[in-house]
Protein backbone atom coordinates (compact mmCIF):
# COMPACT_ATOMS: atom_id res chain seq x y z
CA UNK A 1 92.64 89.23 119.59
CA UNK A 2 96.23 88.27 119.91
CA UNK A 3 99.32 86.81 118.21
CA UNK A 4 100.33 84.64 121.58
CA UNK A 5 97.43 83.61 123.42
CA UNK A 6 97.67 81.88 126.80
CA UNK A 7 95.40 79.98 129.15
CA UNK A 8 91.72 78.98 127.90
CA UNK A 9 92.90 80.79 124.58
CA UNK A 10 95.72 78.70 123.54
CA UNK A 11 95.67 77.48 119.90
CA UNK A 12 93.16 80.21 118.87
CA UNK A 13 95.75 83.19 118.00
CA UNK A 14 93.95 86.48 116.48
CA UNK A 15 90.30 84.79 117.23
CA UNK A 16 87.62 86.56 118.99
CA UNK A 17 86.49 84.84 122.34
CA UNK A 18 82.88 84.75 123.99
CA UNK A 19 81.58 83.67 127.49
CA UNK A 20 78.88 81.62 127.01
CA UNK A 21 76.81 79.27 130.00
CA UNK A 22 78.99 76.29 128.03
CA UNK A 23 82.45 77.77 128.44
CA UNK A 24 84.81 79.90 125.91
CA UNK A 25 83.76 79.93 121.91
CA UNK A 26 85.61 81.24 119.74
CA UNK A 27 85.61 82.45 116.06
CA UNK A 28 88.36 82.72 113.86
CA UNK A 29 89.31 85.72 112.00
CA UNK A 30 88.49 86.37 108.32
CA UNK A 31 89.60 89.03 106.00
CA UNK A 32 87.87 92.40 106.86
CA UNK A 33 86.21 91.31 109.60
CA UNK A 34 85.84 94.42 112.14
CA UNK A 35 85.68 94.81 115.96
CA UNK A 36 85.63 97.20 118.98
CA UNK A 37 88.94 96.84 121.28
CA UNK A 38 88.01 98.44 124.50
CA UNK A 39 91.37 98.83 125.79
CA UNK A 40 92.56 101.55 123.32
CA UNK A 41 89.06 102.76 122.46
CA UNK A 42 89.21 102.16 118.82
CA UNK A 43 88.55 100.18 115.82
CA UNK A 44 90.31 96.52 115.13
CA UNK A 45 90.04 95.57 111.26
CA UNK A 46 91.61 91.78 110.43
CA UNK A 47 93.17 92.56 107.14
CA UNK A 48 96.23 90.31 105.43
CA UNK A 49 96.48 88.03 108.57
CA UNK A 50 96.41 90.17 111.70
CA UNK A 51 94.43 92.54 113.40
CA UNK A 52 95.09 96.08 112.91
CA UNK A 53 94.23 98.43 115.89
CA UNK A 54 93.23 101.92 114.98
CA UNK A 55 93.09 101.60 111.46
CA UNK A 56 89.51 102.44 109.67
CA UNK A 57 89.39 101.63 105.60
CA UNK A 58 86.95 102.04 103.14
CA UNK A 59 84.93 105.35 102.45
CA UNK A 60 83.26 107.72 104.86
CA UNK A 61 79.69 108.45 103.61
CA UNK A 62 77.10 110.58 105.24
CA UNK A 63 73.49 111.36 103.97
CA UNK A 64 74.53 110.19 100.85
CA UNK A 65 77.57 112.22 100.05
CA UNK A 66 80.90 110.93 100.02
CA UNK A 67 83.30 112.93 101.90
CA UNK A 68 86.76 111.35 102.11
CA UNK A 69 88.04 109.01 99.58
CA UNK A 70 91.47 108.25 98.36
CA UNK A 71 94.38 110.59 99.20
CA UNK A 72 94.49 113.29 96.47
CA UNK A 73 98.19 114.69 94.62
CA UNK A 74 99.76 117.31 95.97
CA UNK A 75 98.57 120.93 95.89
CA UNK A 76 101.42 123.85 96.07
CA UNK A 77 101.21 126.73 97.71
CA UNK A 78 100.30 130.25 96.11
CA UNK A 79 103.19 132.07 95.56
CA UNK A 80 104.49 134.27 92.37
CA UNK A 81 101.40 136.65 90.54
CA UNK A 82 101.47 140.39 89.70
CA UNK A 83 99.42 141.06 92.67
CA UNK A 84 100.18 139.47 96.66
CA UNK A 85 97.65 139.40 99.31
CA UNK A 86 99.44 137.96 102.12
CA UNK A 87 96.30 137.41 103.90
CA UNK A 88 94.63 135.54 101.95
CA UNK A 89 97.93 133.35 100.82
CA UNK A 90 98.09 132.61 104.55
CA UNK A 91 94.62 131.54 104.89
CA UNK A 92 95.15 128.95 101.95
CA UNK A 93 98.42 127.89 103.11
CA UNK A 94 96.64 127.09 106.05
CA UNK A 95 94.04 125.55 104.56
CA UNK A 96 96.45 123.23 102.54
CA UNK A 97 98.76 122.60 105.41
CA UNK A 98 95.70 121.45 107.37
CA UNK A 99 94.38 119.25 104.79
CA UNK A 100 97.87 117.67 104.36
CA UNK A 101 97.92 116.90 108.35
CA UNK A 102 94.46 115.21 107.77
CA UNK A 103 96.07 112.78 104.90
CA UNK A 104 93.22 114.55 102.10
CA UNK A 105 96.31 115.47 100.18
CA UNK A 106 99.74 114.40 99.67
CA UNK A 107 102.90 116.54 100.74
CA UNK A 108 104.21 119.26 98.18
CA UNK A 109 107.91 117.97 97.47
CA UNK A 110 108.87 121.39 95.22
C-alpha cells in the first residue's frame, strides 16, 4: 500500500500484494475499499485516491443502536442562573470538555 513502490511492486502504486505458489498478485485499489496495516496497528481506508492510515468512517453501531454519528454543534458551558452549584457545573464541564476531546461535539467559540 504505497505511493512509490519498488522491486516486484513497481507499477502497482497503492495496490494490495499477495504471495501466492505463482508469484506476486496484486489488486488495485477502489474507493472505500478497507484493510489491516500491521505496521501501525490500525485501519487503512482507500478513499479519493490514496490510502488513509488510521482513519475509520461511517457509523459505529452495536446491538442495533447507533452510538456515534456526525459531529454535533457546540454545547456551552453552564454559567449565569440565580442559583450556582459549583459541583455539579464542574461535573458537566467535564462532561462537555470530554465529549469535545472525543470529536461528539464541536468546540464552544463564545
Amino acid at each position: 500500500m504505497g505511493t512509490d513502490p519498488s522491486g516486484a511492486w513497481i507499477g502497482h502504486a497503492d495496490a494490495l500484494a499477495c504471495w501466492t505458489a505463482g508469484g506476486w498478485r496484486f489488486v488495485d485499489a477502489q474507493e472505500g475499499m478497507s484493510a489491516w496495516d500491521r505496521e501501525t496497528q490500525s485501519p487503512a481506508l482507500f478513499r479519493d485516491g490514496s490510502w488513509r492510515i488510521g482513519e475509520v468512517h461511517g457509523r459505529l453501531i452495536v446491538d442495533g443502536q447507533q452510538l456515534v454519528g456526525p459531529r454535533l454543534a457546540a454545547i456551552g458551558n453552564p454559567e449565569g442562573g440565580t442559583l450556582i452549584d459549583a459541583e455539579a457545573r464542574e461535573v458537566i464541564a467535564q462532561v462537555l470538555a470530554a465529549m469535545r476531546e472525543h470529536g461528539l461535539i464541536a468546540v464552544d467559540e463564545m
